[in-house]
N, C-alpha and C. Protein backbone atom coordinates (compact mmCIF):
# COMPACT_ATOMS: atom_id res chain seq x y z
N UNK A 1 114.66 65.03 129.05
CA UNK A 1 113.86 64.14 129.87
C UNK A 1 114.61 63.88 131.19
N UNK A 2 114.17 64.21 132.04
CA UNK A 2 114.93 63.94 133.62
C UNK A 2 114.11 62.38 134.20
N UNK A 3 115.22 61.61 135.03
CA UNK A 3 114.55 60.45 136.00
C UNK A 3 113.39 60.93 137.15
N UNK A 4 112.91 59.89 137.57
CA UNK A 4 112.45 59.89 138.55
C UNK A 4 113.24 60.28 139.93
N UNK A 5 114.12 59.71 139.97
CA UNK A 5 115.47 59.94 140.59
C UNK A 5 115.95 61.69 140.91
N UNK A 6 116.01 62.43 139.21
CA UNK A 6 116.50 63.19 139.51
C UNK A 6 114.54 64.46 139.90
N UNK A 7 113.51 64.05 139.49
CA UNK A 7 112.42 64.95 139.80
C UNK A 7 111.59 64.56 141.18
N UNK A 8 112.40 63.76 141.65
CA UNK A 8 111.27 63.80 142.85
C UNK A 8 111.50 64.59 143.34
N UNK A 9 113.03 64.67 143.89
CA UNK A 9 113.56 66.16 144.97
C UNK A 9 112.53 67.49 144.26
N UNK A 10 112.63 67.64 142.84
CA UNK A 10 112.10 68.47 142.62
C UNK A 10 110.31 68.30 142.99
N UNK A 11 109.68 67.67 142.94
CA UNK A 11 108.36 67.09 142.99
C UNK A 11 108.30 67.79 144.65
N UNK A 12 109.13 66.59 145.21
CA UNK A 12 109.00 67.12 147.15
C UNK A 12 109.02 68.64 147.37
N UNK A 13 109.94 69.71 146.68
CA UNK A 13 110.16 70.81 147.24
C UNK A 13 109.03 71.54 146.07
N UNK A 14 108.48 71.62 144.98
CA UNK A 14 107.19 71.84 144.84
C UNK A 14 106.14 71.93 145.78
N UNK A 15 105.87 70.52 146.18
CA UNK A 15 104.76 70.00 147.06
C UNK A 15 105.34 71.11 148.99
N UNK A 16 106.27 71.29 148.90
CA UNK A 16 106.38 71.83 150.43
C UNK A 16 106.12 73.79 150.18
N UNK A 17 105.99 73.92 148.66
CA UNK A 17 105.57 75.45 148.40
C UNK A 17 104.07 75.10 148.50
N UNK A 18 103.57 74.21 148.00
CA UNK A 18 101.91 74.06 147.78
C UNK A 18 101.59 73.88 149.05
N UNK A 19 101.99 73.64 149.94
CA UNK A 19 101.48 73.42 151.09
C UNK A 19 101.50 74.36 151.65
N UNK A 20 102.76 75.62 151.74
CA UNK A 20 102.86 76.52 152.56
C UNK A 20 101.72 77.42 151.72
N UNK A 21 101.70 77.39 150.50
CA UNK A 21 99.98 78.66 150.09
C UNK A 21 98.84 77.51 150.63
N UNK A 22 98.37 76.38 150.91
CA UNK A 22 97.56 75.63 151.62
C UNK A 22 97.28 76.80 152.49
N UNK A 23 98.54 76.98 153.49
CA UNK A 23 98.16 77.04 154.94
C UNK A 23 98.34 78.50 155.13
N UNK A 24 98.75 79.59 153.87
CA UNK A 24 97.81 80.94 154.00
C UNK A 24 96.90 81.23 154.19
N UNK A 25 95.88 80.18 153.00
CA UNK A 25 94.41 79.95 153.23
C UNK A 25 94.25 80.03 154.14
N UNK A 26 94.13 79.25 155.55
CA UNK A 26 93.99 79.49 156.31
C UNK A 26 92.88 78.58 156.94
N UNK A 27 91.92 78.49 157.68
CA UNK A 27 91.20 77.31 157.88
C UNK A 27 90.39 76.78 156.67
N UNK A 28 90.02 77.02 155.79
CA UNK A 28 90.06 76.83 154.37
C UNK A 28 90.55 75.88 153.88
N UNK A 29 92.21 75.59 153.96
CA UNK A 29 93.00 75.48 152.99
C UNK A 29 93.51 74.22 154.24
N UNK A 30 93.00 73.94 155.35
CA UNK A 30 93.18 73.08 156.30
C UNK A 30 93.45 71.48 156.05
N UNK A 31 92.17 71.03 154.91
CA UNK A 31 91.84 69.86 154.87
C UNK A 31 93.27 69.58 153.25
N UNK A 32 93.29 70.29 152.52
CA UNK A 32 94.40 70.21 151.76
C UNK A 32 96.01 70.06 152.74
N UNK A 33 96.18 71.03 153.41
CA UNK A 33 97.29 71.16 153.82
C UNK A 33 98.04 70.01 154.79
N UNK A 34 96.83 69.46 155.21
CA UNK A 34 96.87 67.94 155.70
C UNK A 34 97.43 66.78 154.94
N UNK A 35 96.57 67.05 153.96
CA UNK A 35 96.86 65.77 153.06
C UNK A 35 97.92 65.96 152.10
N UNK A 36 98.60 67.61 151.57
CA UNK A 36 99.85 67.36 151.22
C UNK A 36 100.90 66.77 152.51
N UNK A 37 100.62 67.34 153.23
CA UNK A 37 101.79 66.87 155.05
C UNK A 37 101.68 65.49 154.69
N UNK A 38 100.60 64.93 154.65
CA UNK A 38 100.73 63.38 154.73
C UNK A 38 101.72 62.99 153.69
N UNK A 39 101.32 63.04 152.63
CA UNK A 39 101.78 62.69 151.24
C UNK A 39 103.27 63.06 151.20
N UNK A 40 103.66 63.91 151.50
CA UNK A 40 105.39 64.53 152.14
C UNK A 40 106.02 63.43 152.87
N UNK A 41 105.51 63.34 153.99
CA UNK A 41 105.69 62.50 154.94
C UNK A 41 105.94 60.65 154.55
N UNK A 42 104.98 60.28 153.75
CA UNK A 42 105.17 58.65 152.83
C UNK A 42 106.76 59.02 151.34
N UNK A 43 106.33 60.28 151.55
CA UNK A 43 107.81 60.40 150.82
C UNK A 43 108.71 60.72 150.89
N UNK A 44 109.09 61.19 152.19
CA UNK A 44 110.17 61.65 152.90
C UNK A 44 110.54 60.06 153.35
N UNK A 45 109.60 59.07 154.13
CA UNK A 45 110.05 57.83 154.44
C UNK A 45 110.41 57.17 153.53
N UNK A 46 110.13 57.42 152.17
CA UNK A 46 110.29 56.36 151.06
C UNK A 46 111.18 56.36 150.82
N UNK A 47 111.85 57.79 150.79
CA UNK A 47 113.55 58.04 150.09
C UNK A 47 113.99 57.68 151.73
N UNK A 48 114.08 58.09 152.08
CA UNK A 48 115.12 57.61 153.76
C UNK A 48 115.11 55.94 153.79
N UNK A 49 114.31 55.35 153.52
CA UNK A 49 114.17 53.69 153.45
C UNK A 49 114.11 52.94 152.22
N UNK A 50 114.72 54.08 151.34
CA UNK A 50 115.06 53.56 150.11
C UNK A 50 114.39 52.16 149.11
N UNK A 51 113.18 52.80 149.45
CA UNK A 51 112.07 51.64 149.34
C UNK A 51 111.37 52.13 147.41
N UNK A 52 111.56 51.66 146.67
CA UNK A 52 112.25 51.99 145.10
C UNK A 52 110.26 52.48 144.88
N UNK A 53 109.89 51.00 144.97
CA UNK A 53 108.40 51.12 145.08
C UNK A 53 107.77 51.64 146.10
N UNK A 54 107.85 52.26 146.86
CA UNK A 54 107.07 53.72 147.73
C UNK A 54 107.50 54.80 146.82
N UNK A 55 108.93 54.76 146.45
CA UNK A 55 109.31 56.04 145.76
C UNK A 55 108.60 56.57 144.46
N UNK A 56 108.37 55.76 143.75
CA UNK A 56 107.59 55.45 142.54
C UNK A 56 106.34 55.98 142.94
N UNK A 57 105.68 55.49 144.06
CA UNK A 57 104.19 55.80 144.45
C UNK A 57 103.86 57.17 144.74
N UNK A 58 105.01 57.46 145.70
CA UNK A 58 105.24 59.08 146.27
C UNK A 58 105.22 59.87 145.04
N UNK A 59 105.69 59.24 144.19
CA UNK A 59 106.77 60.45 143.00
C UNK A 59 104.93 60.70 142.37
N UNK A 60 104.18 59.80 141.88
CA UNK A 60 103.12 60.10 141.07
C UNK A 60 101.98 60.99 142.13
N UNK A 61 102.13 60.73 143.19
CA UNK A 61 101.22 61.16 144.26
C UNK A 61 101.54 62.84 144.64
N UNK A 62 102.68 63.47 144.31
CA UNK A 62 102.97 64.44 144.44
C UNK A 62 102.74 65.26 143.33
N UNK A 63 103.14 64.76 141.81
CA UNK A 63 102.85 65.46 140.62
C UNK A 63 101.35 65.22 140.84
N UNK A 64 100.84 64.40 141.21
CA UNK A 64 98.85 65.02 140.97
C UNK A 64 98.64 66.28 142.46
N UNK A 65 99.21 66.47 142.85
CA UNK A 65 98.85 67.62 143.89
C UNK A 65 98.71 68.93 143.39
N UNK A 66 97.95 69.65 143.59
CA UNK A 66 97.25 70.93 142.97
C UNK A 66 97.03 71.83 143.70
């Protein structure tokens, strides 16, 4: 069983492969590739501002990305 701690890194660098096949798609894959960027982005700030509860939020918001 791994932390939260130790799977987000893993979660984030998942989510930055799903994004890059997003944006093979191509205008297609536009309206996804957005909203992983966003979702990256609230969790890239969360860990830099060490904000426990963003991290928590980010962490579940990334494992539902598809």
């Amino acid at each position: 069983m791994t932390t939260v701690g130790e799977d987000f890194p893993r979660q984030q660098a998942r989510a930055r492969e799903l994004l890059a096949e997003y944006k093979k798609i191509g205008p297609a894959g536009a309206f996804g590739a957005a909203m992983i960027e966003q979702a990256l982005q609230r969790a890239d700030a969360a860990a830099i501002n060490g904000d426990v509860v963003a991290v928590l939020q980010s962490y579940h918001e990334l494992k539902a990305l598809e």
